[in-house]
N, C-alpha and C. Protein backbone atom coordinates (compact mmCIF):
# COMPACT_ATOMS: atom_id res chain seq x y z
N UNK A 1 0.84 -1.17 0.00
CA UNK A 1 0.00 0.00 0.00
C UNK A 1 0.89 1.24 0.00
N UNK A 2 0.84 2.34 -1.10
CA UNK A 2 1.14 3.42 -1.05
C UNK A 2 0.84 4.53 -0.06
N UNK A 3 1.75 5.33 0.40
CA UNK A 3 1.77 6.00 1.27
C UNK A 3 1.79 7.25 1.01
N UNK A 4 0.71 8.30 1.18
CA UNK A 4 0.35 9.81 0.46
C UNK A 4 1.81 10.60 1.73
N UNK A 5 2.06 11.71 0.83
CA UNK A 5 3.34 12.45 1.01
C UNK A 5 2.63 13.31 2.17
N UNK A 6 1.41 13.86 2.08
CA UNK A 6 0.55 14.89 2.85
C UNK A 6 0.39 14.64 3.94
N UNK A 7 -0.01 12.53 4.18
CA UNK A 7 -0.02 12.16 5.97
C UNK A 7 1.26 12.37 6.33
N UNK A 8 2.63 11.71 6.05
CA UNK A 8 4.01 12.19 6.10
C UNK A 8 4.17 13.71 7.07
N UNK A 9 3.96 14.48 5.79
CA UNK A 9 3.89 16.18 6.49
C UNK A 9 3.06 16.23 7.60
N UNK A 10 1.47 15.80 7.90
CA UNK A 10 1.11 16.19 8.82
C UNK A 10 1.32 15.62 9.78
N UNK A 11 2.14 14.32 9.65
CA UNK A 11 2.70 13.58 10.94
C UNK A 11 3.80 14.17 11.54
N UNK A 12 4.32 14.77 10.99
CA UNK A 12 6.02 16.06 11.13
C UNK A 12 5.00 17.07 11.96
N UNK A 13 4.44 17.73 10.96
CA UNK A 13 3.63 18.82 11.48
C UNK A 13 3.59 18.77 13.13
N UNK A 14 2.77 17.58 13.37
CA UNK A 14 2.31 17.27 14.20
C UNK A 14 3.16 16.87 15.58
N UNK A 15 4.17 16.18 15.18
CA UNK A 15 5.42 16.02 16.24
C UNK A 15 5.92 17.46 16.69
N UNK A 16 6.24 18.30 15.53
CA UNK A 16 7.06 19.56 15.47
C UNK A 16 5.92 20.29 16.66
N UNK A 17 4.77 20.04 16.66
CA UNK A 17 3.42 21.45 17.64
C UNK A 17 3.64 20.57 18.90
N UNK A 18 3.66 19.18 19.02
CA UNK A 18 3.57 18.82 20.06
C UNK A 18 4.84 18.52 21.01
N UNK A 19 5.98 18.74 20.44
CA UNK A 19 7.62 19.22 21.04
C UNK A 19 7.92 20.38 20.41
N UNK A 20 7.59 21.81 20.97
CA UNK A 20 8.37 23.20 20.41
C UNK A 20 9.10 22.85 20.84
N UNK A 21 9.96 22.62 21.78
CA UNK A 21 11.68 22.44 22.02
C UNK A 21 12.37 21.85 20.49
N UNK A 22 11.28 20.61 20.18
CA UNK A 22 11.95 20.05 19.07
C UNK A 22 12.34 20.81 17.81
N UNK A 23 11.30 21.62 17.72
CA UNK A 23 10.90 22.73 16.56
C UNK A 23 12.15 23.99 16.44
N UNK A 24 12.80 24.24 17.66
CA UNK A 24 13.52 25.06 18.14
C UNK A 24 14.67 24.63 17.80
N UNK A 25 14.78 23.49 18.47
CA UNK A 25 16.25 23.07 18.39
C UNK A 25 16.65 22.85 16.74
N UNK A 26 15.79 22.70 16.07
CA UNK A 26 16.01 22.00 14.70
C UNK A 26 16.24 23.47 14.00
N UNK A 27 15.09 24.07 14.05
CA UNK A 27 14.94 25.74 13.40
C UNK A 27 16.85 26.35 13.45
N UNK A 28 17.24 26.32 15.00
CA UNK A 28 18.63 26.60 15.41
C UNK A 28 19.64 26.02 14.90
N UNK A 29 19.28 24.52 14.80
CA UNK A 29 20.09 24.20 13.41
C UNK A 29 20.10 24.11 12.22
N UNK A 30 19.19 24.48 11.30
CA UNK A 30 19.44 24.87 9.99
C UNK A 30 19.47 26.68 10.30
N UNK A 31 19.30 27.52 11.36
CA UNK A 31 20.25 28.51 11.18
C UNK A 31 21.62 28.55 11.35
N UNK A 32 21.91 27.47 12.08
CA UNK A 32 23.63 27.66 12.07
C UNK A 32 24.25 27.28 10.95
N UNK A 33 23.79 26.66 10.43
CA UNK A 33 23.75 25.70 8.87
C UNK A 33 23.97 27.11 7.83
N UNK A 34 22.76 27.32 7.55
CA UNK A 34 22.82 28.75 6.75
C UNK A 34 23.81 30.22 6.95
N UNK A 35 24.17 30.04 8.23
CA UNK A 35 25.04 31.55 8.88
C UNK A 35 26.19 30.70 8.42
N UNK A 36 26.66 29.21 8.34
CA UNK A 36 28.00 28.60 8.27
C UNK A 36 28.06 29.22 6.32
N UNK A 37 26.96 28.70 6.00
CA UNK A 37 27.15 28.50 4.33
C UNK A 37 27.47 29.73 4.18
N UNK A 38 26.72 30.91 4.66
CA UNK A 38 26.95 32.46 3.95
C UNK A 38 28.51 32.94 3.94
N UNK A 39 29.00 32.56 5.66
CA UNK A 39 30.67 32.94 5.71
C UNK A 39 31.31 32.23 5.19
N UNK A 40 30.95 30.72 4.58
CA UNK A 40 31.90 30.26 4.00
C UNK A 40 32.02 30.71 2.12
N UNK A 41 31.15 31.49 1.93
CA UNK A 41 31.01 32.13 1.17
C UNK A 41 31.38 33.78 0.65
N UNK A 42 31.40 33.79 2.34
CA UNK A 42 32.48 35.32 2.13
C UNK A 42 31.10 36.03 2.15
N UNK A 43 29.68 35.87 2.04
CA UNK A 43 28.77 36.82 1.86
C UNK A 43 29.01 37.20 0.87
N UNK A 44 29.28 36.75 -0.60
CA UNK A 44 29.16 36.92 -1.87
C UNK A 44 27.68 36.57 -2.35
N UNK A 45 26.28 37.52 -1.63
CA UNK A 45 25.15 37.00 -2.24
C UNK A 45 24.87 36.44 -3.85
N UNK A 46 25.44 37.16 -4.77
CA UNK A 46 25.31 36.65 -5.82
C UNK A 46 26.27 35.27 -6.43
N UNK A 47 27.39 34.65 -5.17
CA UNK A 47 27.77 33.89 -5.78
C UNK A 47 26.62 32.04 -5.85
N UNK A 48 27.05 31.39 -6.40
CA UNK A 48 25.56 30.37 -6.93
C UNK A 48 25.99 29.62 -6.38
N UNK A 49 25.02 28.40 -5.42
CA UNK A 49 25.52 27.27 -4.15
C UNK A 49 24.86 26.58 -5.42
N UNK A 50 25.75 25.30 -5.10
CA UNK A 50 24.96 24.17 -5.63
C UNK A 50 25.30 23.68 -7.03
N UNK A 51 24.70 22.45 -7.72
CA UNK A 51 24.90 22.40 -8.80
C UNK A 51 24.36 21.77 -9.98
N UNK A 52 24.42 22.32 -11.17
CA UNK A 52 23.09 21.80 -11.93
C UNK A 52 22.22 22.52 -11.58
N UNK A 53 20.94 21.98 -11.83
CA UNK A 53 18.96 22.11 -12.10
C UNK A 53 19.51 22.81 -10.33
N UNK A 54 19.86 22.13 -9.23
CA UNK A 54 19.71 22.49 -7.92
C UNK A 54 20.30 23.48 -7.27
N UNK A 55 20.59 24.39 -8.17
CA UNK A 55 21.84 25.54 -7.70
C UNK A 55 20.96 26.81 -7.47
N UNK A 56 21.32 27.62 -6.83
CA UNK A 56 20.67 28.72 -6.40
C UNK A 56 21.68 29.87 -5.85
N UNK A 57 21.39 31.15 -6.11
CA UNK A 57 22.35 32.37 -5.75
C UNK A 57 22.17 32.49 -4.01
N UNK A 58 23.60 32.38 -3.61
CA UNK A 58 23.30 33.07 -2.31
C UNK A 58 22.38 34.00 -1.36
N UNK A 59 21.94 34.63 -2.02
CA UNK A 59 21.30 36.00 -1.22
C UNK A 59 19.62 34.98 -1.56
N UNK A 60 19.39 33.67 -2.17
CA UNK A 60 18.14 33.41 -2.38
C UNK A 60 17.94 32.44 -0.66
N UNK A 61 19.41 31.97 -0.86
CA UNK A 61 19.50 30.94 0.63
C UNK A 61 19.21 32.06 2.04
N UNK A 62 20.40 33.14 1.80
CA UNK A 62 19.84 34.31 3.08
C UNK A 62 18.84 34.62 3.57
N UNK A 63 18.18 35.31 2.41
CA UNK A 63 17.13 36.31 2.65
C UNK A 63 15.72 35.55 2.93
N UNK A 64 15.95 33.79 2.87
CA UNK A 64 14.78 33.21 2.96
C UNK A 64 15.24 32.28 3.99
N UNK A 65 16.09 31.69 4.21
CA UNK A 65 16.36 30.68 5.20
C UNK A 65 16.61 31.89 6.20
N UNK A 66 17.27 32.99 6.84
CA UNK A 66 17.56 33.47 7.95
C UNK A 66 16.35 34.31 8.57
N UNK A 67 15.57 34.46 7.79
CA UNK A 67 14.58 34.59 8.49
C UNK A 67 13.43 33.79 8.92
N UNK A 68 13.68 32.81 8.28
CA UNK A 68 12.72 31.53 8.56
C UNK A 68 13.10 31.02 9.49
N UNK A 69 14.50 30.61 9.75
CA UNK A 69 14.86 29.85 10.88
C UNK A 69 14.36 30.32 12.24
N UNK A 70 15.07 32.12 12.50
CA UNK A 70 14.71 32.50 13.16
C UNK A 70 13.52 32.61 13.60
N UNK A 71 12.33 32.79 12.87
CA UNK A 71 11.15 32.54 13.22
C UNK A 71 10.71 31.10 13.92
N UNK A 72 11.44 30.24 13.23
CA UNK A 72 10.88 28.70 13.65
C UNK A 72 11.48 28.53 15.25
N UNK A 73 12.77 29.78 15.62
CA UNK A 73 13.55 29.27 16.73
C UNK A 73 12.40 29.80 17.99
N UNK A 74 11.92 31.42 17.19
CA UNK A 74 11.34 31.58 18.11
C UNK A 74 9.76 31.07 18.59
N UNK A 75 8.84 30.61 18.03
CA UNK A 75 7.76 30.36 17.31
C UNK A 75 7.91 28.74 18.78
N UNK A 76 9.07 28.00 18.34
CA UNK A 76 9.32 27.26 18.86
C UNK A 76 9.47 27.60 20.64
N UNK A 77 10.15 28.61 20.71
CA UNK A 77 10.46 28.99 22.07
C UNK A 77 9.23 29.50 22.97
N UNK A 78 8.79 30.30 22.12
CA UNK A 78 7.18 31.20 22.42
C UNK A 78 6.34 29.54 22.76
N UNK A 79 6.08 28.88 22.16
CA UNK A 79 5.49 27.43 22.16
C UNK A 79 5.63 26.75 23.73
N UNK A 80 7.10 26.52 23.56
CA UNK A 80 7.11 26.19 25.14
C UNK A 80 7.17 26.74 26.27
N UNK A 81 7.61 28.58 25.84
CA UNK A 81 6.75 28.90 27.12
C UNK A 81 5.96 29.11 27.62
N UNK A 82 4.56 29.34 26.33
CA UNK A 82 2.98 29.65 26.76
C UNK A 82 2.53 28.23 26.50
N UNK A 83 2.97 27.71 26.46
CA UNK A 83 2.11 26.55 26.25
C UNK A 83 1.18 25.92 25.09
N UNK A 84 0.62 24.67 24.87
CA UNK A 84 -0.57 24.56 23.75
C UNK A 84 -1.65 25.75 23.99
N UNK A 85 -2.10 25.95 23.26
CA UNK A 85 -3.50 27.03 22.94
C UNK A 85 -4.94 26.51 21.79
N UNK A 86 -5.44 26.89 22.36
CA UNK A 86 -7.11 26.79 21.47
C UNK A 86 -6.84 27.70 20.24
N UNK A 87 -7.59 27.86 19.60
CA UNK A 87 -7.52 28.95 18.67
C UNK A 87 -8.61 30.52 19.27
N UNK A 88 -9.05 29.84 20.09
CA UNK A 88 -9.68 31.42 20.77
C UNK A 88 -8.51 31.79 22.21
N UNK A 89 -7.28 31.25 22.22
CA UNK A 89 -6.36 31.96 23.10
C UNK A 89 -6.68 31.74 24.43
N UNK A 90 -7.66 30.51 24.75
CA UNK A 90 -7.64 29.93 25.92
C UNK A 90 -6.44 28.53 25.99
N UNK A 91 -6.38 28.33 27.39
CA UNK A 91 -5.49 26.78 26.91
C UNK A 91 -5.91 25.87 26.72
N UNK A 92 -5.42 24.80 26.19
CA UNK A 92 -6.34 23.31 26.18
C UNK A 92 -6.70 22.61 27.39
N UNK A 93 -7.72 22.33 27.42
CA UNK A 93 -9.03 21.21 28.12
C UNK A 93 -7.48 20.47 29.40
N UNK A 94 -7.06 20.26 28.71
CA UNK A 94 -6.22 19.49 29.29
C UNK A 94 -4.74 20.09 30.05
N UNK A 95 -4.40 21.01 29.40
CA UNK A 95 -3.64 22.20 30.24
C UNK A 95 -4.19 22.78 31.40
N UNK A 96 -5.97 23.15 31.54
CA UNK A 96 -6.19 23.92 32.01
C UNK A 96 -6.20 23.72 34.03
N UNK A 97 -6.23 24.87 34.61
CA UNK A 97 -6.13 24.15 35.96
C UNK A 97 -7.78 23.38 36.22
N UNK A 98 -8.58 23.77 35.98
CA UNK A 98 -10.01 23.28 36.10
C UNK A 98 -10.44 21.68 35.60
N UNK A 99 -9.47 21.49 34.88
CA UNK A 99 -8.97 19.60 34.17
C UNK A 99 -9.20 18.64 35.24
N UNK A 100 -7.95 19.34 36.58
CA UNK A 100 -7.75 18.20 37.20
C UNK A 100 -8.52 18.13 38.87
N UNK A 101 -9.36 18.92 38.67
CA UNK A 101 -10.42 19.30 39.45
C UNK A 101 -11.74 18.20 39.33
């Protein structure tokens, strides 16, 4: 039986919301990843990583991975310190102190 690419993602998805530490730690490493590639590059945005069909100009890896990461580091951090949330900005059923009451 074939296996759709979409359950895959939302099984990631899904690990990644339910460990922000995990989300964090990972985010932190493909930013160190990307800050390594740029200096080893000298910050030559226009010079081209990669090779063949898969190559891409520097400043495309920057300007999109360094702010992504950072977001995912913090996104991740914000996560574990407020905790899961509802979408109306209460906590979950199961977070809440009234749960174990």
């Amino acid at each position: 039986m074939a296996r759709r690419a979409g359950g895959t993602r939302r099984r990631a998805a899904d690990v990644l919301a339910a460990h922000p530490l995990l989300l964090a730690a990972l985010s932190a490493a493909f930013l160190a990843l990307t800050l390594w590639l740029c200096v080893m590059h000298g910050w030559r945005l226009g010079e081209p990583i990669g090779s063949g069909r898969r190559s891409a100009p520097l400043w495309v890896v920057a300007f999109f991975g360094l702010p992504l990461w950072t977001l995912g580091v913090g996104v991740g951090v914000w996560r574990a310190i407020v905790g899961p949330r509802r979408s109306n900005g209460r906590p979950s059923d199961d977070e809440s102190p009234e749960a174990g009451a």
